[in-house]
C-alpha atoms as a PDB file:
ATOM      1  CA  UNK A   1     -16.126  -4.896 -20.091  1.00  0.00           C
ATOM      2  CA  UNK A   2     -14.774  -8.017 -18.895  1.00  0.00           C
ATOM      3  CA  UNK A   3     -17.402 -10.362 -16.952  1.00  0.00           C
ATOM      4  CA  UNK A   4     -14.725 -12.734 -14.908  1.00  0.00           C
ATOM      5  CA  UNK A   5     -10.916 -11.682 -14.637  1.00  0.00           C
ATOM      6  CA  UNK A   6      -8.479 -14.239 -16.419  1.00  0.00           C
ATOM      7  CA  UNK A   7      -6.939 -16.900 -13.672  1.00  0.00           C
ATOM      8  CA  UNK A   8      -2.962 -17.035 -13.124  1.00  0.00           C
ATOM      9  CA  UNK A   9      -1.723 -19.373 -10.744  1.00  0.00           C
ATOM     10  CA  UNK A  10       1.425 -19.717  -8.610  1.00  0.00           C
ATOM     11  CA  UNK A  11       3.134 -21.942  -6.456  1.00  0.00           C
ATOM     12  CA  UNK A  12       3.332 -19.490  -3.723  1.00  0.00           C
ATOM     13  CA  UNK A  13       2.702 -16.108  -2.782  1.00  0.00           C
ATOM     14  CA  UNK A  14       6.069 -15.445  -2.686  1.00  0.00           C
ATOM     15  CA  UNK A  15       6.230 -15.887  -6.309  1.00  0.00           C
ATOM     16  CA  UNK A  16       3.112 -14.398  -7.332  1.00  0.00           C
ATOM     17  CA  UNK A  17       4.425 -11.219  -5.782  1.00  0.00           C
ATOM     18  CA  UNK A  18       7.656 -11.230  -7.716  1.00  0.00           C
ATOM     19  CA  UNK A  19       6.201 -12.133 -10.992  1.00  0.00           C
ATOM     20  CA  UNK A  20       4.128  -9.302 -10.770  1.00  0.00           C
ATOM     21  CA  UNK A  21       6.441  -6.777  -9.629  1.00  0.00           C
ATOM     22  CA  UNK A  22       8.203  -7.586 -12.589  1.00  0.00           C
ATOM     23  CA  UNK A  23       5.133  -7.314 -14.625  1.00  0.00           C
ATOM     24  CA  UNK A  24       4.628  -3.515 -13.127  1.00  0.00           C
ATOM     25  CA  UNK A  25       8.378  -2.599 -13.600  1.00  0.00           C
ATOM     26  CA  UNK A  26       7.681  -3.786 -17.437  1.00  0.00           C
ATOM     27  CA  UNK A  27       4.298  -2.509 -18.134  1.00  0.00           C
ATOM     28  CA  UNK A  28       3.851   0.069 -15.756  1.00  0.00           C
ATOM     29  CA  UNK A  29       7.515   1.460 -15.841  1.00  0.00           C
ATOM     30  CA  UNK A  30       7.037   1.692 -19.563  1.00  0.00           C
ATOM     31  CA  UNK A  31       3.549   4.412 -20.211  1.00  0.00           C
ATOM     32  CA  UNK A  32       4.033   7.167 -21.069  1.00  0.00           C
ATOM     33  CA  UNK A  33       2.685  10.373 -18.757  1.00  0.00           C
ATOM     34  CA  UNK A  34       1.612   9.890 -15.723  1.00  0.00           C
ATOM     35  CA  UNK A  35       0.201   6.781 -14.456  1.00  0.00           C
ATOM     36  CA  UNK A  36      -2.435   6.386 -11.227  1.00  0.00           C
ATOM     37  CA  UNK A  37      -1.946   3.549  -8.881  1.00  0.00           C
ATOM     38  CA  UNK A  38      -4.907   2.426  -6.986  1.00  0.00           C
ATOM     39  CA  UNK A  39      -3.226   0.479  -4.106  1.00  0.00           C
ATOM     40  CA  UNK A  40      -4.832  -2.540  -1.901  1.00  0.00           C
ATOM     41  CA  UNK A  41      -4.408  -3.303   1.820  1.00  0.00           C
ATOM     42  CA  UNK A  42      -3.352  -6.614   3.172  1.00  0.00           C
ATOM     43  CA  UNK A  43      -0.529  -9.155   2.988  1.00  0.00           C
ATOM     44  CA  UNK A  44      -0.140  -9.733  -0.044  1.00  0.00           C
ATOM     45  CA  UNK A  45       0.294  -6.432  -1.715  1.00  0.00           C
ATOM     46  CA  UNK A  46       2.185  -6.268   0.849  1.00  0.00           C
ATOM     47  CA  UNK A  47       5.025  -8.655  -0.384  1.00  0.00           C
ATOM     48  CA  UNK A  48       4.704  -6.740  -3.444  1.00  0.00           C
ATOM     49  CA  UNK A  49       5.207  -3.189  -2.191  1.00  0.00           C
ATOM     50  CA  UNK A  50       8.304  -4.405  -0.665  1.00  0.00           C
ATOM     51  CA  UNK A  51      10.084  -5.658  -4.002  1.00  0.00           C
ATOM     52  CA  UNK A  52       8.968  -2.627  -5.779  1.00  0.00           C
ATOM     53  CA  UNK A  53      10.566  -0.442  -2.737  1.00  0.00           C
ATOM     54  CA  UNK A  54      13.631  -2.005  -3.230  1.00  0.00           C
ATOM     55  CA  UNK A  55      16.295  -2.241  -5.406  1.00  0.00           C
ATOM     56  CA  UNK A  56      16.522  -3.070  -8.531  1.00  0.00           C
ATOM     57  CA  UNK A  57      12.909  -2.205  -9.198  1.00  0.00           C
ATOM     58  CA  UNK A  58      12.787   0.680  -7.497  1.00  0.00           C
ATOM     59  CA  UNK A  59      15.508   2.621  -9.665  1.00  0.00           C
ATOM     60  CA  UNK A  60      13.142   1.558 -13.064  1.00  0.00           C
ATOM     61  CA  UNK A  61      10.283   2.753 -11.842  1.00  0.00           C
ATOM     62  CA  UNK A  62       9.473   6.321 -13.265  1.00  0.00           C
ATOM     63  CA  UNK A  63       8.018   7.462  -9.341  1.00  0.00           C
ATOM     64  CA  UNK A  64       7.979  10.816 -10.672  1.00  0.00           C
ATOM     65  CA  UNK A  65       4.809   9.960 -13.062  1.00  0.00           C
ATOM     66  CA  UNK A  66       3.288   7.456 -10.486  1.00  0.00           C
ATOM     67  CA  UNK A  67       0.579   8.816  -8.551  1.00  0.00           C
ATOM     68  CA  UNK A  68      -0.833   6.553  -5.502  1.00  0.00           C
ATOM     69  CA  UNK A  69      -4.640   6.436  -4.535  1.00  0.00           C
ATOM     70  CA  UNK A  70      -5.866   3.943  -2.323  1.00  0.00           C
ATOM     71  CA  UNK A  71      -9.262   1.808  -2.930  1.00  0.00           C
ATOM     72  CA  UNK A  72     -10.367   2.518   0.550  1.00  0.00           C
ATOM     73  CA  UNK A  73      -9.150   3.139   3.813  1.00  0.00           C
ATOM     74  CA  UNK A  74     -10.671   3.243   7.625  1.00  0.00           C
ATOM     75  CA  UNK A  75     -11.417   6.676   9.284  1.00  0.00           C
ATOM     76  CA  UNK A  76      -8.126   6.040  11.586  1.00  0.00           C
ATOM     77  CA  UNK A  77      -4.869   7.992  11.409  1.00  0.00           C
ATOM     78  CA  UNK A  78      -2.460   7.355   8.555  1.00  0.00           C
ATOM     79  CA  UNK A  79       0.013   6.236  11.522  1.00  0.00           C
ATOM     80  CA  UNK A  80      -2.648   3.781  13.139  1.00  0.00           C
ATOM     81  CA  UNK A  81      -1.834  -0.020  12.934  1.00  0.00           C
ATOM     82  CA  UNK A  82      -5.149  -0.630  10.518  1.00  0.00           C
ATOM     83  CA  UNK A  83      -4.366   1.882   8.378  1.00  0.00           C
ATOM     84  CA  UNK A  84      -3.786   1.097   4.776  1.00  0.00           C
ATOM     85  CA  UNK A  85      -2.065   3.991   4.223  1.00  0.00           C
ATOM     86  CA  UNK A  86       0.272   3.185   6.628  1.00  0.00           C
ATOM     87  CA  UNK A  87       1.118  -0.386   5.417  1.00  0.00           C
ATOM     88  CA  UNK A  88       1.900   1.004   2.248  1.00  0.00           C
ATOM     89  CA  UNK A  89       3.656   4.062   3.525  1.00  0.00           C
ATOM     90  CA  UNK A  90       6.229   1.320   5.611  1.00  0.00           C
ATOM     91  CA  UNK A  91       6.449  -0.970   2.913  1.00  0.00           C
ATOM     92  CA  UNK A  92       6.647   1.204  -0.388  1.00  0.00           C
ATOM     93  CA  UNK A  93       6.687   4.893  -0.355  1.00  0.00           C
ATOM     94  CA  UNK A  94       8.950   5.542   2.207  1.00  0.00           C
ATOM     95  CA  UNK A  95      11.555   3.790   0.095  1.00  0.00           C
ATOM     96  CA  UNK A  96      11.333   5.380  -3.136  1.00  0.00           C
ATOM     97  CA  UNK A  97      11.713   8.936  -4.590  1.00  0.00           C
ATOM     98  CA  UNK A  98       7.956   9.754  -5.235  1.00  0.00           C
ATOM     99  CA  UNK A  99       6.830  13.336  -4.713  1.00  0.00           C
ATOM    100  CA  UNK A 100       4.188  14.089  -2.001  1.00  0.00           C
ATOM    101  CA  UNK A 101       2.080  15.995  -4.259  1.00  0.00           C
ATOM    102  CA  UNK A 102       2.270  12.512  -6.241  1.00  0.00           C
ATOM    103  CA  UNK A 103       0.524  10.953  -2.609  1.00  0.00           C
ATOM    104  CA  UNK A 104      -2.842  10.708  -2.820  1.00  0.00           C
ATOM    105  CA  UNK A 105      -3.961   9.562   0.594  1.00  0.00           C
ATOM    106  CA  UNK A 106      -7.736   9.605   1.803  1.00  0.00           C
ATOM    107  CA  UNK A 107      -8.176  12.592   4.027  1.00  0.00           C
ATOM    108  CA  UNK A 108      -9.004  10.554   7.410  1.00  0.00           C
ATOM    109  CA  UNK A 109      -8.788  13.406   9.751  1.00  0.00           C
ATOM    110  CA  UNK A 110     -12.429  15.048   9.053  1.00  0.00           C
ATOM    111  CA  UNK A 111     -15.292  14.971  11.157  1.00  0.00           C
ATOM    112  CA  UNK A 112     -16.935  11.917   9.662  1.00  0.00           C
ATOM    113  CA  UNK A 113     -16.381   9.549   6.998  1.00  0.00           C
ATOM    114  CA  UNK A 114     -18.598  11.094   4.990  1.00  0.00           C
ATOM    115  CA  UNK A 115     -16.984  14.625   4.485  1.00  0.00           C
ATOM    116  CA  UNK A 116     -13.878  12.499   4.112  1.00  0.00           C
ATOM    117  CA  UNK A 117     -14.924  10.059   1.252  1.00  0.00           C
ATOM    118  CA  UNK A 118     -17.202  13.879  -0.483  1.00  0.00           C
ATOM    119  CA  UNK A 119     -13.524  14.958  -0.278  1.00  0.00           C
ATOM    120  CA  UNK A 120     -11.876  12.445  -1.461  1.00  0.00           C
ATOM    121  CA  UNK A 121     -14.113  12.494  -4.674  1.00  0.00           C
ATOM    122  CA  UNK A 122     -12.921  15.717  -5.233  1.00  0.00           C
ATOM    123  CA  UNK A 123      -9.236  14.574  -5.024  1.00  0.00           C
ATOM    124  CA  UNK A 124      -9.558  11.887  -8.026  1.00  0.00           C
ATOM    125  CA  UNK A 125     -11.821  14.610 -10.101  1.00  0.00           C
ATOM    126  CA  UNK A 126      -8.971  17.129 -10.116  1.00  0.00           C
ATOM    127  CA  UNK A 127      -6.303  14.585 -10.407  1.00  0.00           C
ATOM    128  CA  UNK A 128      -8.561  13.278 -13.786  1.00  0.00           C
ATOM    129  CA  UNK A 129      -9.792  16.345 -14.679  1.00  0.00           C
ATOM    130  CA  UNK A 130     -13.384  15.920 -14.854  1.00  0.00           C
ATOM    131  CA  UNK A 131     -16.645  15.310 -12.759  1.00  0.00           C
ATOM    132  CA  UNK A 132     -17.801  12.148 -15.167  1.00  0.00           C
ATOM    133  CA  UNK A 133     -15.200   9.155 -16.147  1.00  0.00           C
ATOM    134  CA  UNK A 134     -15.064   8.775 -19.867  1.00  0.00           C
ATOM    135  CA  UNK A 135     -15.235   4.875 -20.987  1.00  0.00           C
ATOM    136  CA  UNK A 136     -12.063   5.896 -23.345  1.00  0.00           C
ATOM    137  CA  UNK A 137      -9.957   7.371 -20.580  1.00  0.00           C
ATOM    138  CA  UNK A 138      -9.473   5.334 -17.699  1.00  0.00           C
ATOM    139  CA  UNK A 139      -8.832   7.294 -14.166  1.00  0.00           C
ATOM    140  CA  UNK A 140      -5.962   4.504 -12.792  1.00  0.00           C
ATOM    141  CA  UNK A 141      -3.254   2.786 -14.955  1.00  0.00           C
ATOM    142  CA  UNK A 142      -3.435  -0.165 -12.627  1.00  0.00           C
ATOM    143  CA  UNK A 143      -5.956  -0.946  -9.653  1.00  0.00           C
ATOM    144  CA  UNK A 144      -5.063  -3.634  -7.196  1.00  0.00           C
ATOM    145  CA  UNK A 145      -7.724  -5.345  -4.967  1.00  0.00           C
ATOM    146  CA  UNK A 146      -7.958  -7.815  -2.667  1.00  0.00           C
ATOM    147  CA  UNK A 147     -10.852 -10.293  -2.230  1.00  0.00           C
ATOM    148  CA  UNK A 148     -12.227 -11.209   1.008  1.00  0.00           C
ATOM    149  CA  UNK A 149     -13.482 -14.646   2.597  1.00  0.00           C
ATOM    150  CA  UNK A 150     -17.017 -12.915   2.352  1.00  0.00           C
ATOM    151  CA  UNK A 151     -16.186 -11.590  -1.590  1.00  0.00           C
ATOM    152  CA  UNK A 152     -15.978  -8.162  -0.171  1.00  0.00           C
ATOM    153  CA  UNK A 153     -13.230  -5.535  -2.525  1.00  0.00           C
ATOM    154  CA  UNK A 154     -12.396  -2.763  -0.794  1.00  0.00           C
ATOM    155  CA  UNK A 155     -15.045  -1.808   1.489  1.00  0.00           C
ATOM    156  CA  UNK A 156     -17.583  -2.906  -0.428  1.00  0.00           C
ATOM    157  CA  UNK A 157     -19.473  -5.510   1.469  1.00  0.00           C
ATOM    158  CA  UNK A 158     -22.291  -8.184   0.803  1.00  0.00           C
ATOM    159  CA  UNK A 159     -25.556  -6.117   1.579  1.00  0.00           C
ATOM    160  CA  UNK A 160     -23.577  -2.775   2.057  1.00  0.00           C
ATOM    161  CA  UNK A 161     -26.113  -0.224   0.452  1.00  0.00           C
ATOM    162  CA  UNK A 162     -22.918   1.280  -0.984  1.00  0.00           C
ATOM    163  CA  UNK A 163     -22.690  -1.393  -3.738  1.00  0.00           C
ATOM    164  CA  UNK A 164     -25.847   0.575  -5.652  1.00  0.00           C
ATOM    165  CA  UNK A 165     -23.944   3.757  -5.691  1.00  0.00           C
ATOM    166  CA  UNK A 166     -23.145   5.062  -9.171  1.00  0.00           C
ATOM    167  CA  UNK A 167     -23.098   8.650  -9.159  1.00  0.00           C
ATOM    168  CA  UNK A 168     -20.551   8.942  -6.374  1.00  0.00           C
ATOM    169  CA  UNK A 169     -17.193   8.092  -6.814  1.00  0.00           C
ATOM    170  CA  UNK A 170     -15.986   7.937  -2.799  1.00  0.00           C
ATOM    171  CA  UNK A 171     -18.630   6.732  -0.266  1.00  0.00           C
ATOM    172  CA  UNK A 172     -18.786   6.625   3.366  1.00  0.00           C
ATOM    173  CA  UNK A 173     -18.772   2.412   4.432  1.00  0.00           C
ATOM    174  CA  UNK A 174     -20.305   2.737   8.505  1.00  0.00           C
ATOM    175  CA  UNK A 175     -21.335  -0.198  10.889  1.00  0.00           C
ATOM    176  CA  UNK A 176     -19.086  -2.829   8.821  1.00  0.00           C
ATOM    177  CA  UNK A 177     -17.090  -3.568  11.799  1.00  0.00           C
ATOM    178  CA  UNK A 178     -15.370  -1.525  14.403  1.00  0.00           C
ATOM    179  CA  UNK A 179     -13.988   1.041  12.394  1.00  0.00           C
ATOM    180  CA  UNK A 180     -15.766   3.203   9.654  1.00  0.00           C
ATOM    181  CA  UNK A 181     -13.965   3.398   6.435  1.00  0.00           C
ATOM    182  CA  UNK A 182     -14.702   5.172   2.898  1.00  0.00           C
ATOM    183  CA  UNK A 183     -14.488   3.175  -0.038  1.00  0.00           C
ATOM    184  CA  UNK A 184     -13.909   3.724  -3.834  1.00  0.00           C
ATOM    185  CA  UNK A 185     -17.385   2.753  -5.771  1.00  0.00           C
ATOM    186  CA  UNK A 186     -17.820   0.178  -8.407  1.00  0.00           C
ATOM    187  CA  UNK A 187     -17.758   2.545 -11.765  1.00  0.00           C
ATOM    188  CA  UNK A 188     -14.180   4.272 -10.003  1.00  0.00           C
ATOM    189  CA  UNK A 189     -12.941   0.539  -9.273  1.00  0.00           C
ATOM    190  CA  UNK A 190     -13.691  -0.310 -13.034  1.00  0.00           C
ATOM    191  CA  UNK A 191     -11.801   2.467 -14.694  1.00  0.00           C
ATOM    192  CA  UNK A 192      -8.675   1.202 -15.071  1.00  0.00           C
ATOM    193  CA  UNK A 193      -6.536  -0.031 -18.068  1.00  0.00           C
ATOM    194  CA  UNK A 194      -5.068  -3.077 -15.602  1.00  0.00           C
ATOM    195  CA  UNK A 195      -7.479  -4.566 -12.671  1.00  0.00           C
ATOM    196  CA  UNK A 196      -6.010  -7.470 -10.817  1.00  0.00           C
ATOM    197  CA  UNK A 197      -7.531  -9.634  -7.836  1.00  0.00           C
ATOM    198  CA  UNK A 198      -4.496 -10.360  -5.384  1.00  0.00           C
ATOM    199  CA  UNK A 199      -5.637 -13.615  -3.660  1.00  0.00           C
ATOM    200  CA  UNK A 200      -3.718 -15.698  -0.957  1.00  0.00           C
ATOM    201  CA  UNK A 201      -4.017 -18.087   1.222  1.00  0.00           C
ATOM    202  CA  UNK A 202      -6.445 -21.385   1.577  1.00  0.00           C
ATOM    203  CA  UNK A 203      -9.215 -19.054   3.580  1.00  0.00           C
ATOM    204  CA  UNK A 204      -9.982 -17.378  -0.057  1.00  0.00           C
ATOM    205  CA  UNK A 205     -10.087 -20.534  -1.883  1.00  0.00           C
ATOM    206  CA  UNK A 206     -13.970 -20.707  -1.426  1.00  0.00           C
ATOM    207  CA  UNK A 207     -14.292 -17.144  -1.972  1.00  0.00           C
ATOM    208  CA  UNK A 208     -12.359 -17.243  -5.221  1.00  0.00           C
ATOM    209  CA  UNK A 209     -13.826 -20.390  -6.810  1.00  0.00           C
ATOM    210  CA  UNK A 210     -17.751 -18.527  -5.983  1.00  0.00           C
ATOM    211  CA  UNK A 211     -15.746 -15.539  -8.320  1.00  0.00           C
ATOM    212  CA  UNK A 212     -14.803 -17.664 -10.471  1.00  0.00           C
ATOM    213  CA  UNK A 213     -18.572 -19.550 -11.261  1.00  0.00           C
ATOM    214  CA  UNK A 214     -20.253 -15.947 -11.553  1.00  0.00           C
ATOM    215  CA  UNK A 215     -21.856 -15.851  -7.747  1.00  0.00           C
ATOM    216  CA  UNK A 216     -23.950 -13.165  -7.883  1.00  0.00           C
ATOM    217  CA  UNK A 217     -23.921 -12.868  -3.961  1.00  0.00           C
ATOM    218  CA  UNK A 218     -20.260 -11.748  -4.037  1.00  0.00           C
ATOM    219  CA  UNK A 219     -19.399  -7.720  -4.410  1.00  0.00           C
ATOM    220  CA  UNK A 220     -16.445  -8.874  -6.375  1.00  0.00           C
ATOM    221  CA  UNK A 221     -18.637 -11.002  -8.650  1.00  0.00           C
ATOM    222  CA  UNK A 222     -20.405  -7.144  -9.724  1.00  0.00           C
ATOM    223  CA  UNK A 223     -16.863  -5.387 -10.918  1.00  0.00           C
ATOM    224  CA  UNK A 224     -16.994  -4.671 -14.384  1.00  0.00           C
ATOM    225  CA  UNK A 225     -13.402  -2.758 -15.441  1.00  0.00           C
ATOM    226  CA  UNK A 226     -12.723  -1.050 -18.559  1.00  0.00           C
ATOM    227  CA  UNK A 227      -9.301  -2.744 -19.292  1.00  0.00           C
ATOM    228  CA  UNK A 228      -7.503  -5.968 -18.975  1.00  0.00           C
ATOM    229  CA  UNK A 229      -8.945  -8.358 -15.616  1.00  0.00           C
ATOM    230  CA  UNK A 230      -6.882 -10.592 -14.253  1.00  0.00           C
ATOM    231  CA  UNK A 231      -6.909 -12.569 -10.762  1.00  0.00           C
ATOM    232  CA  UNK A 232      -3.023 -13.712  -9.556  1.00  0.00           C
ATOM    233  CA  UNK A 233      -4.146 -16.251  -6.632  1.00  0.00           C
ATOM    234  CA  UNK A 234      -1.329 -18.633  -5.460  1.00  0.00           C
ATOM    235  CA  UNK A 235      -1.917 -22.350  -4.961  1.00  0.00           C
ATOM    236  CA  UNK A 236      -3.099 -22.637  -1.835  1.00  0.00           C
ATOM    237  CA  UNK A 237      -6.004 -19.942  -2.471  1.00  0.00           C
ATOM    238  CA  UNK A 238      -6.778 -21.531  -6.318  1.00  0.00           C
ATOM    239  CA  UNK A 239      -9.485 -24.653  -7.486  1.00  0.00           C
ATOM    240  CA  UNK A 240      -7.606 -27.978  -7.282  1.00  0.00           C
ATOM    241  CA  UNK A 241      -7.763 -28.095 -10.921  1.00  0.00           C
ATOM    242  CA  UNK A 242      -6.466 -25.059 -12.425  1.00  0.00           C
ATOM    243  CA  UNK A 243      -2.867 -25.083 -13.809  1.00  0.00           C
ATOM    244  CA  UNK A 244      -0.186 -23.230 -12.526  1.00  0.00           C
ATOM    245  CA  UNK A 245       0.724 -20.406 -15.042  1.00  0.00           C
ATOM    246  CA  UNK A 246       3.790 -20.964 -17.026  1.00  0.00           C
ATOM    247  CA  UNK A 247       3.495 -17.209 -19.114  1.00  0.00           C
ATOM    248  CA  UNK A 248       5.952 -14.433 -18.835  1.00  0.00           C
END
C-alpha cells in the first residue's frame, strides 16, 4: 500500500484534464473485461468527463465493459443541481454508448441515507461478487477523488465518525452541511488498481501541500489503495517548488 500518492504537475487544469483523458483512453481503454469506474464530483473531473464524452475518445473507449460507481453522492435527486450524479450524467454518460445496467448510481430516493448507502453496499457486492474485498482483486479499475480545502475525499470529513468504519463498505455521512450524503469508506476507496487525487485551483494548495507532508489531521492523509497513487494537481493548486511533469 502506497503511503503518499506520486505528484504530477501541470500548467493548467485545462491540461491536466487532457493529459489524463488520454492516459484513461490508453490504460483504461486497453484491460481486458470489465473495468469499474469510481467517479468524483466537482470541476475538475468535470473538464475531464467532457473530453472523454466526446469525440475522438469517446469512440476508443470500450463503454460496453465500463461500469460507473460514484464515491459518494448527497441524498438529493439524480436531476438536482448538487447532485453528482447529475454532473456526470450532463457531462459524460449522456454522450456515450454505455448500457444502463453498466450505471451504477447511488439509490437516493429511499427513506434515509442510511437504507440508501446499506443498499448501495449491496450494489458493489454483487457487481464484485463477494461480501469481503480480496487484497489481490481490486473492486474499481480506476477511482477518482477530489480533495477538499478541509482534506475531506468524498464525504469523508475531518472528525466524521465515518472515517473508523471498516466493515461497511457504503455509510450514511449526516449533519456535514445542508444536505446528507452517503459515502464510499476508506478500505472500498483503496481497492483500486489506479487511485488519483484531482486537485485544482490555489484554494487546495494548502490542503495539498498538508497531503503531501503526511498530516495526519487530513481524511485524505488516511487512504491507503491497493494499486498505483497518484495526485494530478495543476500549478496553481501545487508547492512553489515542485516541477511541472514532463512524462507521457
Amino acid at each position: 500500500m502506497n503511503a503518499a500518492p506520486e505528484l504530477r504537475v501541470f500548467d493548467t487544469a485545462e491540461e491536466l484534464a487532457q493529459r489524463l483523458a488520454d492516459w484513461i483512453v490508453e490504460h483504461i481503454g486497453g484491460e481486458p473485461g470489465r473495468v469499474g469506474l469510481c467517479l468524483s464530483g466537482g470541476t475538475t473531473p468535470r473538464q475531464l468527463y467532457e473530453l472523454l464524452g466526446a469525440a475522438p475518445r469517446r469512440d476508443r473507449l470500450p463503454w460496453t465493459r465500463l461500469h460507473c460507481f460514484w464515491g459518494d453522492e448527497r441524498l438529493v435527486p439524480h436531476d438536482h443541481a448538487e447532485s453528482n450524479f447529475r454532473m456526470a450524467h450532463d457531462a459524460l454518460l449522456q454522450h456515450v454508448p454505455i448500457p444502463a445496467e453498466n450505471i451504477h448510481a447511488v439509490p437516493v430516493n429511499r427513506t434515509s441515507a442510511a437504507v440508501a448507502a446499506a443498499e448501495y453496499e449491496r450494489m458493489l457486492q454483487h457487481f464484485y461478487g463477494a461480501q469481503a474485498l480480496d487484497p489481490a482483486r481490486p473492486l474499481f479499475g480506476l477511482t477518482l477523488l477530489g480533495l477538499g480545502e478541509d482534506g475531506h475525499i468524498a464525504s469523508l470529513f475531518p472528525n466524521s465518525p465515518a472515517l473508523a468504519e471498516t466493515r461497511h463498505w457504503a455509510v450514511p455521512v449526516v449533519g456535514q452541511g445542508a444536505l446528507d450524503r452517503i459515502s464510499l469508506t476508506y478500505p472500498v476507496l483503496a481497492s483500486s488498481a489506479y487511485t488519483l487525487f484531482l486537485v485544482a485551483g490555489e484554494r487546495k494548495r494548502a490542503a495539498l501541500s498538508r497531503l503531501l507532508a503526511g498530516d495526519p489531521a487530513l481524511p485524505a492523509t488516511r487512504l491507503r489503495p491497493l494499486g498505483e497513487f497518484f495526485c494530478l494537481a495543476d500549478r496553481a493548486a501545487a508547492p512553489a517548488e515542485a516541477p511541472a511533469f514532463s512524462g507521457a
